[in-house]
N, C-alpha and C. Protein backbone atom coordinates (compact mmCIF):
# COMPACT_ATOMS: atom_id res chain seq x y z
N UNK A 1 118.86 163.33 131.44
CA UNK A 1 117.49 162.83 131.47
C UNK A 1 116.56 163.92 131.99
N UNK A 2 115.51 164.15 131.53
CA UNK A 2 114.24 165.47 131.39
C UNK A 2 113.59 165.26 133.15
N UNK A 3 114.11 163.85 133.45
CA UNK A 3 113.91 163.73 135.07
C UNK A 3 114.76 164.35 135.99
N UNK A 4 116.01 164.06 135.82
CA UNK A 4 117.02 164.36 136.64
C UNK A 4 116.96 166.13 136.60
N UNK A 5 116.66 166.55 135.59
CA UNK A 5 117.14 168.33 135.02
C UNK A 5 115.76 168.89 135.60
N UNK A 6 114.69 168.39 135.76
CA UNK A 6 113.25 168.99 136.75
C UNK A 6 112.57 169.62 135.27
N UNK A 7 112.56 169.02 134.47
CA UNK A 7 111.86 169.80 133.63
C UNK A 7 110.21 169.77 133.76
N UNK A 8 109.71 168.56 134.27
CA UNK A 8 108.48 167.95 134.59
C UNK A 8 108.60 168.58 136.12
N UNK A 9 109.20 169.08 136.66
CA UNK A 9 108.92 169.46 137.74
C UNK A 9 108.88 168.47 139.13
N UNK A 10 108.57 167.97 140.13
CA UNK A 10 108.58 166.76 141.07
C UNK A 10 107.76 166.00 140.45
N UNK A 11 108.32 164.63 140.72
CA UNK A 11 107.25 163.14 140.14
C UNK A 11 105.81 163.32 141.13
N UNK A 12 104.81 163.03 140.50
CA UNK A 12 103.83 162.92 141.04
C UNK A 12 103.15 161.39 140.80
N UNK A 13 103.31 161.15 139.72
CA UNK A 13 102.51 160.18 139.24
C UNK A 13 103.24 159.36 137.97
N UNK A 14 103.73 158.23 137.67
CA UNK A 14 104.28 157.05 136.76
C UNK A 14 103.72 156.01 136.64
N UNK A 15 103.13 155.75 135.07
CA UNK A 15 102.96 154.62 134.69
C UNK A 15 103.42 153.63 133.69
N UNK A 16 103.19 153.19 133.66
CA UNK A 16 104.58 151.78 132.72
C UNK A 16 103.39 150.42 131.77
N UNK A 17 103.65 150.73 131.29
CA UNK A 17 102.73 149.56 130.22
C UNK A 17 103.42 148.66 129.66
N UNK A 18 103.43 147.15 129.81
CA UNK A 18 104.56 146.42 129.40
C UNK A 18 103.67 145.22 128.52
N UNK A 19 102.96 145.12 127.04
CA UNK A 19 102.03 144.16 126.70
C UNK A 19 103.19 143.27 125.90
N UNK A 20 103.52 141.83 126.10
CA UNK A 20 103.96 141.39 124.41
C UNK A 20 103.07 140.58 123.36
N UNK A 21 103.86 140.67 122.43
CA UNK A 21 102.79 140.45 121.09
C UNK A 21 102.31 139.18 121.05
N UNK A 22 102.97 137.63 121.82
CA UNK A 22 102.10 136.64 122.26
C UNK A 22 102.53 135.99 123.35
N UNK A 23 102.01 134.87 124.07
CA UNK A 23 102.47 134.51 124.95
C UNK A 23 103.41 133.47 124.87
N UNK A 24 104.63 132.78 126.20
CA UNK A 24 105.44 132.19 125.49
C UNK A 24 104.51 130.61 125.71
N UNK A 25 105.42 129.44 125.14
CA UNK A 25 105.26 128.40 125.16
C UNK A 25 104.96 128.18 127.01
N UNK A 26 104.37 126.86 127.29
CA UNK A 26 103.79 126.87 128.66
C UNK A 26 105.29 126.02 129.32
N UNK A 27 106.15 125.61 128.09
CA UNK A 27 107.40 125.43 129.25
C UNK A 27 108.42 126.39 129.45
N UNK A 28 108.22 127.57 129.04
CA UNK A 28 109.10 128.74 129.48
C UNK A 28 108.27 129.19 130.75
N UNK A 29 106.86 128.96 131.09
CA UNK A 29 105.99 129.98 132.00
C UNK A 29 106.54 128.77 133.53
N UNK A 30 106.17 127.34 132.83
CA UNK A 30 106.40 126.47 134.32
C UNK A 30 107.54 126.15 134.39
N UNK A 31 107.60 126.65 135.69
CA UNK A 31 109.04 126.57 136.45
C UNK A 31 109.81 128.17 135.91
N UNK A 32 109.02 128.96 135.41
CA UNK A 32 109.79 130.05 135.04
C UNK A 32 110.15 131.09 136.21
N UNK A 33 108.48 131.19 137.45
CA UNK A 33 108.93 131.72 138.65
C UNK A 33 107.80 132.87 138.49
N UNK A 34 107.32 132.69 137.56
CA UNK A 34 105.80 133.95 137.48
C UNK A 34 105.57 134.82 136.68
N UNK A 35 104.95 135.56 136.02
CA UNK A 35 104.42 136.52 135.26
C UNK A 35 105.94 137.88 136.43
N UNK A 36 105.23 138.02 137.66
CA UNK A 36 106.40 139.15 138.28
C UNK A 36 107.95 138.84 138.10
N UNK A 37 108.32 138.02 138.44
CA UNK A 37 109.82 138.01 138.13
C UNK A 37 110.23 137.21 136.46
N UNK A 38 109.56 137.19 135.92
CA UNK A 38 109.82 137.06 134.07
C UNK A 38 109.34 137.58 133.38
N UNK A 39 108.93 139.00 133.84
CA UNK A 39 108.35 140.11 133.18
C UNK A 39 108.20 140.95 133.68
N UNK A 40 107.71 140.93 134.77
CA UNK A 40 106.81 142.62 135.36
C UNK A 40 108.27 142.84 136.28
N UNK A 41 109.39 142.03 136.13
CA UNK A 41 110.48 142.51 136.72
C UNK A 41 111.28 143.79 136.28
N UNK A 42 111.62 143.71 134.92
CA UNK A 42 111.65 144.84 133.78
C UNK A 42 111.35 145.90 134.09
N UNK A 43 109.81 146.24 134.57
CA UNK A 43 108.99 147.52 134.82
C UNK A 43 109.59 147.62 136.36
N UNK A 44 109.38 146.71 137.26
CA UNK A 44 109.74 147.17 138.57
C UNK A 44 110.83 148.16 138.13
N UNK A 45 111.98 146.98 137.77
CA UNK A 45 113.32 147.98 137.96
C UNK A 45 113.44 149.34 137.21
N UNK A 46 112.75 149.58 136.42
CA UNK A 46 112.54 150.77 135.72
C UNK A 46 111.92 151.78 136.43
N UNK A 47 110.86 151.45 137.00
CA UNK A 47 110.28 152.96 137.66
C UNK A 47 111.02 153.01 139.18
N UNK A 48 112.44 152.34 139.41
CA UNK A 48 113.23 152.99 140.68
C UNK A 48 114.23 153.64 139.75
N UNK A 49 114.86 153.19 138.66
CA UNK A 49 115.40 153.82 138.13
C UNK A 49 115.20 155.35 137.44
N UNK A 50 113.81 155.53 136.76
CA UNK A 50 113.29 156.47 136.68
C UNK A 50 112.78 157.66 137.70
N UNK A 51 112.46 157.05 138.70
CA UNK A 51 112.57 158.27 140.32
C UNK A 51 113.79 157.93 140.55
N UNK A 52 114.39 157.40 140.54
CA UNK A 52 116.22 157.02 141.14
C UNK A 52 115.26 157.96 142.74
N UNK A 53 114.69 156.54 143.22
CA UNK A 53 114.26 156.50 144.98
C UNK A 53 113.78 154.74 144.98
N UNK A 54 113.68 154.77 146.20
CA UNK A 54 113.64 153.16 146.96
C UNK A 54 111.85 152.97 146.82
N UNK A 55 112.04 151.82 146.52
CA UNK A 55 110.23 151.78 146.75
C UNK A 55 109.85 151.26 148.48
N UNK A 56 108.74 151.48 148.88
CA UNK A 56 108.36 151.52 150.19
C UNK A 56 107.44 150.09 150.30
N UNK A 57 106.36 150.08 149.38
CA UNK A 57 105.41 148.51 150.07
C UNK A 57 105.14 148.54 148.35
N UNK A 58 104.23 147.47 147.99
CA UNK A 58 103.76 146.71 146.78
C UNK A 58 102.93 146.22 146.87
N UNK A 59 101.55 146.50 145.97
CA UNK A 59 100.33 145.95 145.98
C UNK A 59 100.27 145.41 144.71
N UNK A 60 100.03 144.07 144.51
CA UNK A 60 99.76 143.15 143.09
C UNK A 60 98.89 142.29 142.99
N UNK A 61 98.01 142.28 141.86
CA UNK A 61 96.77 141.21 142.09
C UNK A 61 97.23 140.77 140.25
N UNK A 62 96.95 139.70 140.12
CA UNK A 62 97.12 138.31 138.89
C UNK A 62 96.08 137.86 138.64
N UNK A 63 95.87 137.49 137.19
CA UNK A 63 94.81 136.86 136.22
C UNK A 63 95.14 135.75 135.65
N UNK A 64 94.20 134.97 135.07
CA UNK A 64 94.27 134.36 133.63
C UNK A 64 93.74 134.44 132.30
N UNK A 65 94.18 135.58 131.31
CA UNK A 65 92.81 136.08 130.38
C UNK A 65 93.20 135.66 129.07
N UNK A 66 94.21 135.37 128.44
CA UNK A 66 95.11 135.31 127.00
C UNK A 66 95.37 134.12 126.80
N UNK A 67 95.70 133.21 128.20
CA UNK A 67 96.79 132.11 128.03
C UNK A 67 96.09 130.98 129.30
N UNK A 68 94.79 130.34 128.66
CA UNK A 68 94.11 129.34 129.02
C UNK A 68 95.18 128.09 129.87
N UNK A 69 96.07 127.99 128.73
CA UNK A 69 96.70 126.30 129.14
C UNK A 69 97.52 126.43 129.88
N UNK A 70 97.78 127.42 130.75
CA UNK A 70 98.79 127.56 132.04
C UNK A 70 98.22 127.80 133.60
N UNK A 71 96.89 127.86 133.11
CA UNK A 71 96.05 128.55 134.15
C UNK A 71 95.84 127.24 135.33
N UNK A 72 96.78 125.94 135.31
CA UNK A 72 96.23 125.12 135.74
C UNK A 72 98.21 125.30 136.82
N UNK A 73 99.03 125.86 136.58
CA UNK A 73 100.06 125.75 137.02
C UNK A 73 99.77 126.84 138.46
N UNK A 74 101.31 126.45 139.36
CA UNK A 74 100.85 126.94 140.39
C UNK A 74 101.01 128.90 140.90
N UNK A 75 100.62 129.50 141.74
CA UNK A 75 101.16 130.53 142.07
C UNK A 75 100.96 131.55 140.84
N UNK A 76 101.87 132.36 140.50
CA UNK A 76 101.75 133.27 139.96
C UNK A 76 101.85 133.19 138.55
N UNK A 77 102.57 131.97 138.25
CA UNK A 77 103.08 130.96 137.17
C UNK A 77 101.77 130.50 136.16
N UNK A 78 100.71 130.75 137.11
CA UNK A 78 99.05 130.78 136.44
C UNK A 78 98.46 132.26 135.74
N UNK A 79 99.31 133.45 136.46
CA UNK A 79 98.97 134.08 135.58
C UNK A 79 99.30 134.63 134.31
N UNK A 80 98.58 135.11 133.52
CA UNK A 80 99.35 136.06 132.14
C UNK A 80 99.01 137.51 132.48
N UNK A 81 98.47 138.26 133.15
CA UNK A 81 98.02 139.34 132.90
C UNK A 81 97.96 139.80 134.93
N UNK A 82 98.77 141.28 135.18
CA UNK A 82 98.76 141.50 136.16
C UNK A 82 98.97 143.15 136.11
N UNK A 83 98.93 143.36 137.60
CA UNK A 83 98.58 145.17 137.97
C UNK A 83 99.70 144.98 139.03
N UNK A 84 100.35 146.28 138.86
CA UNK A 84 100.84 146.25 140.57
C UNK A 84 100.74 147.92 140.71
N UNK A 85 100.86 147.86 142.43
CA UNK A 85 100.88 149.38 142.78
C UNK A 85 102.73 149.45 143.00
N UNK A 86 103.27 150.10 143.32
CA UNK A 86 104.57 150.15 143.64
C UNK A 86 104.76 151.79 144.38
N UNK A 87 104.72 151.80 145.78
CA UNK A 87 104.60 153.27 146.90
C UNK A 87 106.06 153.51 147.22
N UNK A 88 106.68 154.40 146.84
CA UNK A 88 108.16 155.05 146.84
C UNK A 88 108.11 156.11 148.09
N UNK A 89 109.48 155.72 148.92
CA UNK A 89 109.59 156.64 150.14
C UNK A 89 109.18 158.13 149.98
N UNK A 90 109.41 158.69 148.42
CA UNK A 90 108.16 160.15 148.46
C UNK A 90 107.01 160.17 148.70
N UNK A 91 105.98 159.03 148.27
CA UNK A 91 104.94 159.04 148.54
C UNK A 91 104.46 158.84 146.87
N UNK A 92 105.07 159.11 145.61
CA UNK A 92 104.91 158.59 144.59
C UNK A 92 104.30 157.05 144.35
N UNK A 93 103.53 156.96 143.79
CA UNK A 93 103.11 155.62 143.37
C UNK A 93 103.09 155.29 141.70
N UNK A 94 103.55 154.46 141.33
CA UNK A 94 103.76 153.93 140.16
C UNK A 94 102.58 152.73 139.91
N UNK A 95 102.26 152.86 138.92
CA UNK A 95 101.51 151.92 138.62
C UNK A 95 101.99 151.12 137.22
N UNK A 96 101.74 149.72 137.33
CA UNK A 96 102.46 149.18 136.02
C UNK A 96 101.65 147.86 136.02
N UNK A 97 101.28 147.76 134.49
CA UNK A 97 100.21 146.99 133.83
C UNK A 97 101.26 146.26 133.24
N UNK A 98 100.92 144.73 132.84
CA UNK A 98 101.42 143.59 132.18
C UNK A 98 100.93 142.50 131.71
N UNK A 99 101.07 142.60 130.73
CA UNK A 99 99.97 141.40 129.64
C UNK A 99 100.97 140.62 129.12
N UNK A 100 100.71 139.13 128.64
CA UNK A 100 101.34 138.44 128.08
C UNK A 100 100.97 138.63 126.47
N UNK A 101 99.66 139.08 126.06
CA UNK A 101 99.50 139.22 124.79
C UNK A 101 98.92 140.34 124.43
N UNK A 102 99.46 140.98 123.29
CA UNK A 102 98.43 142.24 122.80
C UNK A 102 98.83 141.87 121.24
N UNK A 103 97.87 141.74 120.28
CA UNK A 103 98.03 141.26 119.57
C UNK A 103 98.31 142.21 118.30
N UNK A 104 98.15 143.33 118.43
CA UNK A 104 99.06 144.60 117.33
C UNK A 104 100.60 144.30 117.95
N UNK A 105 101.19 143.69 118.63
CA UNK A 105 102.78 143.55 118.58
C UNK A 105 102.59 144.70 120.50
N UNK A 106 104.41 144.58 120.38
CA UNK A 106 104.55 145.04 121.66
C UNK A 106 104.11 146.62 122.15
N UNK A 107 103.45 146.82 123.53
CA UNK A 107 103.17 147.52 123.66
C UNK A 107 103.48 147.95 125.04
N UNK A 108 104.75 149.04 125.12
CA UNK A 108 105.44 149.10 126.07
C UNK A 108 105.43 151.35 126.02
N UNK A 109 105.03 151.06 126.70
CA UNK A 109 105.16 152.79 127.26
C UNK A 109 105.28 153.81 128.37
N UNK A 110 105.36 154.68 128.45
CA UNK A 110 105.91 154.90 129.93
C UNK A 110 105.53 156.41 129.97
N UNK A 111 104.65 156.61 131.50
CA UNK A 111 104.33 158.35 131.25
C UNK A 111 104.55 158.47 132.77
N UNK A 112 104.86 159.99 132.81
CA UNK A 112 105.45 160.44 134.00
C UNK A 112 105.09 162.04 134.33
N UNK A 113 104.06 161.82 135.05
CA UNK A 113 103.31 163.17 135.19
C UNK A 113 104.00 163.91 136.21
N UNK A 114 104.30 165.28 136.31
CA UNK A 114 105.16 165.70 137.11
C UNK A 114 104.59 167.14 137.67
N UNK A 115 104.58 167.86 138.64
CA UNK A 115 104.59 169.07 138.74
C UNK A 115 103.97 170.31 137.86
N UNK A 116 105.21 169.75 137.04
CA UNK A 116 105.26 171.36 135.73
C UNK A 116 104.89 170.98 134.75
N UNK A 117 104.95 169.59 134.20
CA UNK A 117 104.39 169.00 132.95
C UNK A 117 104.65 167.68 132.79
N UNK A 118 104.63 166.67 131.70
CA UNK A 118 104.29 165.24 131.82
C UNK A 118 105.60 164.96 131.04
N UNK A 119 106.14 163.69 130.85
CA UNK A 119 107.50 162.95 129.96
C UNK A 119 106.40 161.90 129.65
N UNK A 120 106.73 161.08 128.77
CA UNK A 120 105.96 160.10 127.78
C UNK A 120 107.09 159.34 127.33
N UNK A 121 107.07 158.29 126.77
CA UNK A 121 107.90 157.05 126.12
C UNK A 121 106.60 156.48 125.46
N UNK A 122 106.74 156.50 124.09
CA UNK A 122 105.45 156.00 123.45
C UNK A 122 106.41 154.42 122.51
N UNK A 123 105.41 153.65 122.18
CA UNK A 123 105.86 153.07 121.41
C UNK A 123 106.56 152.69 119.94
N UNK A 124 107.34 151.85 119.77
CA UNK A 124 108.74 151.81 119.21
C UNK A 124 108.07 151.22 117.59
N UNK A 125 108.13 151.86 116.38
CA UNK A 125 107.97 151.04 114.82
C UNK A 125 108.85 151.18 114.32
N UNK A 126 108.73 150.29 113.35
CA UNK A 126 109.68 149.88 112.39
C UNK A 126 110.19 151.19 111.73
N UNK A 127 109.16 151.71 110.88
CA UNK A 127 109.70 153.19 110.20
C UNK A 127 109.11 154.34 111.09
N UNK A 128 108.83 155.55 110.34
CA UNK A 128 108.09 156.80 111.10
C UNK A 128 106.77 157.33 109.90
N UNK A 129 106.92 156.35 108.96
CA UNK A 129 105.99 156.60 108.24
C UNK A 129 104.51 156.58 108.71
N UNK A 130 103.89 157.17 108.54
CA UNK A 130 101.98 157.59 108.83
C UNK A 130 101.31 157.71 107.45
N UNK A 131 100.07 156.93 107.45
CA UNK A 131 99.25 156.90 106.06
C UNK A 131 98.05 157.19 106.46
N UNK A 132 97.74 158.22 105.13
CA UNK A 132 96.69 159.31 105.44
C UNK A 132 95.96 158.84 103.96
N UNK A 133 94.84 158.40 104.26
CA UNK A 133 94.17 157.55 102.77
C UNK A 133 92.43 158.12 103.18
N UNK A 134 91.64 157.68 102.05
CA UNK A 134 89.81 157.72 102.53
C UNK A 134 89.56 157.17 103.75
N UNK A 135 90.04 156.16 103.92
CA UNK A 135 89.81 155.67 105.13
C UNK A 135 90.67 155.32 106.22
N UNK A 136 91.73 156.25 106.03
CA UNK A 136 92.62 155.36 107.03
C UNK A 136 93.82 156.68 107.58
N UNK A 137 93.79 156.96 109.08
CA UNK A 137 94.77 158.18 108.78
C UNK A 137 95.47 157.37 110.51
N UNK A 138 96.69 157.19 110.07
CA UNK A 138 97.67 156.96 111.04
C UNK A 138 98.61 155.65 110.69
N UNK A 139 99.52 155.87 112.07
CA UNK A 139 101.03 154.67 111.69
C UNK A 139 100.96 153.57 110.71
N UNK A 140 101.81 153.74 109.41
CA UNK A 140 101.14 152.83 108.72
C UNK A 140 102.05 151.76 109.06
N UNK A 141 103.00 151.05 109.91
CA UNK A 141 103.19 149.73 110.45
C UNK A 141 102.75 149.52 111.53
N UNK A 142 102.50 148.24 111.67
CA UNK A 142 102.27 147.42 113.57
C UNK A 142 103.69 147.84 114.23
N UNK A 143 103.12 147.57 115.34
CA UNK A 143 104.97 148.12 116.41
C UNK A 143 105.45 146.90 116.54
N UNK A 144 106.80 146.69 116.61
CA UNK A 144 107.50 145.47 116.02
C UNK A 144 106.79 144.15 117.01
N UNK A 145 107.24 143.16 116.45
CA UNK A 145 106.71 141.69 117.00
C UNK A 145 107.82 140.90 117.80
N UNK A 146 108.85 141.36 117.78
CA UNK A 146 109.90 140.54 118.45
C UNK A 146 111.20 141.22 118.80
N UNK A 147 111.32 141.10 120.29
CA UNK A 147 112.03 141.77 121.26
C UNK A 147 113.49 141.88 120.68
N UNK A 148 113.68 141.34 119.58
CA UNK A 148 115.41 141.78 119.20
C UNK A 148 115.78 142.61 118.37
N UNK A 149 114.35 142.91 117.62
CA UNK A 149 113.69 144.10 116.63
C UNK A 149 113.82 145.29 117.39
N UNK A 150 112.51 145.31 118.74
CA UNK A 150 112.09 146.13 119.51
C UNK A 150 112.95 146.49 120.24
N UNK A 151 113.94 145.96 120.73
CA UNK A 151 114.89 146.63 121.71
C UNK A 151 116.60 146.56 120.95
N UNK A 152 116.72 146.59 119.97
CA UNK A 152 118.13 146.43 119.09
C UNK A 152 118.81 147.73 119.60
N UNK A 153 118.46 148.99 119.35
CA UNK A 153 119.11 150.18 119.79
C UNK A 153 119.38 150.06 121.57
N UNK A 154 118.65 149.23 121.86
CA UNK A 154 119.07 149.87 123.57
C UNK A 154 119.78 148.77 124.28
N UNK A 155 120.12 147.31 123.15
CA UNK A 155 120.98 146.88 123.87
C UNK A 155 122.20 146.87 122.84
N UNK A 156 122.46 147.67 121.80
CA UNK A 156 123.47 148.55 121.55
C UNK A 156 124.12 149.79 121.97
N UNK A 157 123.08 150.32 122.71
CA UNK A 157 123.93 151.15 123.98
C UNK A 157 124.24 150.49 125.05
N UNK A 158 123.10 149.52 125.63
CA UNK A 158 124.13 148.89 126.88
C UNK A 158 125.18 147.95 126.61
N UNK A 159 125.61 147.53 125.41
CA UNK A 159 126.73 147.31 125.47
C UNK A 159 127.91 148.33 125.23
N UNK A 160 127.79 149.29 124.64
CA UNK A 160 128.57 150.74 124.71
C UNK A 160 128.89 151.31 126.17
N UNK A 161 127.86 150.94 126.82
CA UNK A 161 127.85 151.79 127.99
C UNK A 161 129.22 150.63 129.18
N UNK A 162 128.78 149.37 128.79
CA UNK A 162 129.52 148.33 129.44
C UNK A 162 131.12 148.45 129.65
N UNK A 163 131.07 148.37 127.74
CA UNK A 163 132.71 148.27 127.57
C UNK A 163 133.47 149.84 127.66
N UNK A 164 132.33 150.96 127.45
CA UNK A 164 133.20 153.03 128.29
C UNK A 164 133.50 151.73 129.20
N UNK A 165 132.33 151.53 130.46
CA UNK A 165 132.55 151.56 132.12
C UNK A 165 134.20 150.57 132.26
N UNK A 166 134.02 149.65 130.97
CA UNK A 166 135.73 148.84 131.45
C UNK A 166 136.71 149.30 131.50
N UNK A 167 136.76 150.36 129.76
CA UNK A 167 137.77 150.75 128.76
C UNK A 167 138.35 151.98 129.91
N UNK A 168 137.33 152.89 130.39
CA UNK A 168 137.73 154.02 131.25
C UNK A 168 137.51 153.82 132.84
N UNK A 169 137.46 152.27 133.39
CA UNK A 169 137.34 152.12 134.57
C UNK A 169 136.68 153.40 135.40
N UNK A 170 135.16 153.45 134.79
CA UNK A 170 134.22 153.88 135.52
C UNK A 170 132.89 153.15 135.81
N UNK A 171 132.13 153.97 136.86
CA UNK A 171 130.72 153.29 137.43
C UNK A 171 130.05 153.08 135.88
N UNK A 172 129.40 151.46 135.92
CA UNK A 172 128.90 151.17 134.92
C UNK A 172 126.89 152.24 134.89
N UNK A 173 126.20 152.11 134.34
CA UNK A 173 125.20 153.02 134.37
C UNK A 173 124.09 152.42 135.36
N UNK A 174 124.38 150.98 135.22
CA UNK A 174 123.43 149.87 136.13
C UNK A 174 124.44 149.22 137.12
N UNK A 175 124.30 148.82 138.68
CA UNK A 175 124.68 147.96 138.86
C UNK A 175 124.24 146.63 139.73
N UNK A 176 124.69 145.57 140.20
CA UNK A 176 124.08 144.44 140.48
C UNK A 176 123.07 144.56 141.62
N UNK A 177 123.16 145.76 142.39
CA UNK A 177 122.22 145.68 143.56
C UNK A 177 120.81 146.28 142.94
N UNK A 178 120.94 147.37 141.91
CA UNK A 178 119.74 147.81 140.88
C UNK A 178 118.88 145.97 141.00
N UNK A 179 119.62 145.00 139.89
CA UNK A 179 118.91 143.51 139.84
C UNK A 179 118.64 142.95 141.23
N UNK A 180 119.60 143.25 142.35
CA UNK A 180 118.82 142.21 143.92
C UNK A 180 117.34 142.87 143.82
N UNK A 181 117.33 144.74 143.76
CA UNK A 181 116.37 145.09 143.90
C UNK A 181 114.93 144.95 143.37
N UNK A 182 115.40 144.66 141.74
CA UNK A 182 114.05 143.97 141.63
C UNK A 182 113.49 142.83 141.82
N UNK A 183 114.48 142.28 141.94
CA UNK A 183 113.87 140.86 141.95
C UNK A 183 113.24 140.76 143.49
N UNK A 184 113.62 141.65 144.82
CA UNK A 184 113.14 141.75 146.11
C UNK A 184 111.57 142.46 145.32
N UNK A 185 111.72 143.34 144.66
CA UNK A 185 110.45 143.69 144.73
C UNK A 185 109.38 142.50 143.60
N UNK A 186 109.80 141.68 142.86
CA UNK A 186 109.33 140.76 142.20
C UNK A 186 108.75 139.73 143.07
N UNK A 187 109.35 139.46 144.48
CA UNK A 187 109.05 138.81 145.19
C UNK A 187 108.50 139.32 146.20
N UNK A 188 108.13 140.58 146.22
CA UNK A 188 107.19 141.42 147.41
C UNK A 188 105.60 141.00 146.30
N UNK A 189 105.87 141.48 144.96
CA UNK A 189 104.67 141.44 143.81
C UNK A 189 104.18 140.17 144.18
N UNK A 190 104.82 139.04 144.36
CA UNK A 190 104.30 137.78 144.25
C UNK A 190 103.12 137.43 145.26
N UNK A 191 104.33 137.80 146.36
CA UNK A 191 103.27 137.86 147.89
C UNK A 191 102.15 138.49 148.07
N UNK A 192 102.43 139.57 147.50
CA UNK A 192 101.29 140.28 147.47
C UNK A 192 100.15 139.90 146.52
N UNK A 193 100.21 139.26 145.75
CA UNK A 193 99.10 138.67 144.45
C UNK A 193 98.64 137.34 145.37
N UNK A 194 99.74 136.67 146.09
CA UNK A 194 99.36 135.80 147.04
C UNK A 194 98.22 135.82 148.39
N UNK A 195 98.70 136.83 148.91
CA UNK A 195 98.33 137.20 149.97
C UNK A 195 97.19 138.30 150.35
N UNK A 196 96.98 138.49 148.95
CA UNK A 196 95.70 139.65 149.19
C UNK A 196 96.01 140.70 149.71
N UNK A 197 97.58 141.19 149.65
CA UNK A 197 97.57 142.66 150.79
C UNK A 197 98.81 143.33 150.13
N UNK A 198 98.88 144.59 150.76
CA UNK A 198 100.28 145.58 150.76
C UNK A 198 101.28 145.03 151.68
N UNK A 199 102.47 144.57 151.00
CA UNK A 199 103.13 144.32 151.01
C UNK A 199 104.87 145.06 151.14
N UNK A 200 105.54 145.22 152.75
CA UNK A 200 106.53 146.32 153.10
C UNK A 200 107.70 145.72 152.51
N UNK A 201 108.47 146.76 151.64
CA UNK A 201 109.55 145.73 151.31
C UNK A 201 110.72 145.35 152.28
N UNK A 202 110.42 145.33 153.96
CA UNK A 202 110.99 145.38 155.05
C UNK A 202 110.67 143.42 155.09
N UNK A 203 109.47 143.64 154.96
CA UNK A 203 109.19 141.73 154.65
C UNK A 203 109.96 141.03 153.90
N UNK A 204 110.39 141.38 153.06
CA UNK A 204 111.53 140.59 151.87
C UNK A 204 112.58 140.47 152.35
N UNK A 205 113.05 139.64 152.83
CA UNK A 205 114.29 139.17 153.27
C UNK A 205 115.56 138.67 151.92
N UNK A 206 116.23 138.75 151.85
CA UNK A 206 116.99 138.57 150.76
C UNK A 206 118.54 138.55 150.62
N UNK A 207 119.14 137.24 151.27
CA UNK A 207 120.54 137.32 151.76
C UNK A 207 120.98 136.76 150.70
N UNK A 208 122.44 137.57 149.86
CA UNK A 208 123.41 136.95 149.15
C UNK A 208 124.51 136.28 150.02
């Protein structure tokens, strides 16, 4: 990974864009546990994985802008659309945006400004084709509409990666304390959208 090898030089700065193409039905949202832990959980765990470092406190504030008929449910569970800060024991801060709807299809990207130069993760289409016409010059498909489209290659490696870690009884690439961790920080996000403040992840208590 272009992280691990310093090609970007030290992290300075990461951001994470996580939009999907609509919102779900309002009985997946109630009782689901929030916009942070059924979505913006994803991004948490990604930008510790991407510094592979601990995050330090969490600042998150929540909306209602896409998805009217939920806005009446409680907590975070009201919102569709949120920000968080996320402050890593370097002093790195991540920032990561999350929408329930963007209506060109999913819009998930990831940039990572560094030292010596920047890494990017741009978004995922169907082909690589681009159309260049009188009026029209760029991607000539929408970026896919549904997450089994959009993510088919990468949970065909994590299952590759699963059954190496059995077949050759080695460390799998993820493991279960990676998931306590986000979900502690899903629930620092919450509080903090709650509570109006920065939020230490020393506050999260979290006994298995």
């Amino acid at each position: 990974m272009a992280v691990e090898t310093g090609e970007a030089g030290r992290p300075v700065q990461l951001r994470l864009c996580s939009r999907d193409p609509s919102p779900p039905p309002r009985t997946y949202v109630d009782g689901g546990g929030g916009i942070f832990k059924d979505m913006a959980i994803h991004d948490l765990d990604m930008s510790c994985f991407i510094l592979n470092e601990e995050p330090r406190r969490i600042l998150a504030r929540g909306s209602n802008m896409v998805q009217p008929e939920v806005a009446d449910l409680s907590g975070s569970e009201a919102f569709d659309t949120a920000n968080i800060l996320v402050e890593f024991e370097s002093g790195v801060v991540a920032s990561i945006e999350v929408c329930r709807k963007a209506a060109y299809g999913y819009d998930q990207r990831a940039e990572l400004l560094g030292t010596e130069g920047m890494l990017q993760s741009e978004n995922v289409f169907p082909t690589t084709v681009r159309k260049h016409t009188g009026s029209w010059v760029g991607q000539a498909d929408m970026p896919h509409d549904f997450f089994m489209n959009r993510y088919a290659s990468a949970y065909e490696q994590e299952t590759f990666a699963f059954a190496r870690a059995i077949t050759e009884d080695s460390q799998a690439p993820c493991d279960g304390w990676a998931g306590v961790r986000a979900l502690r920080m899903a629930l620092a996000a919450d509080r903090s959208a709650a509570e109006q403040r920065w939020i230490d992840m020393d506050e999260i208590e979290f006994n298995l």
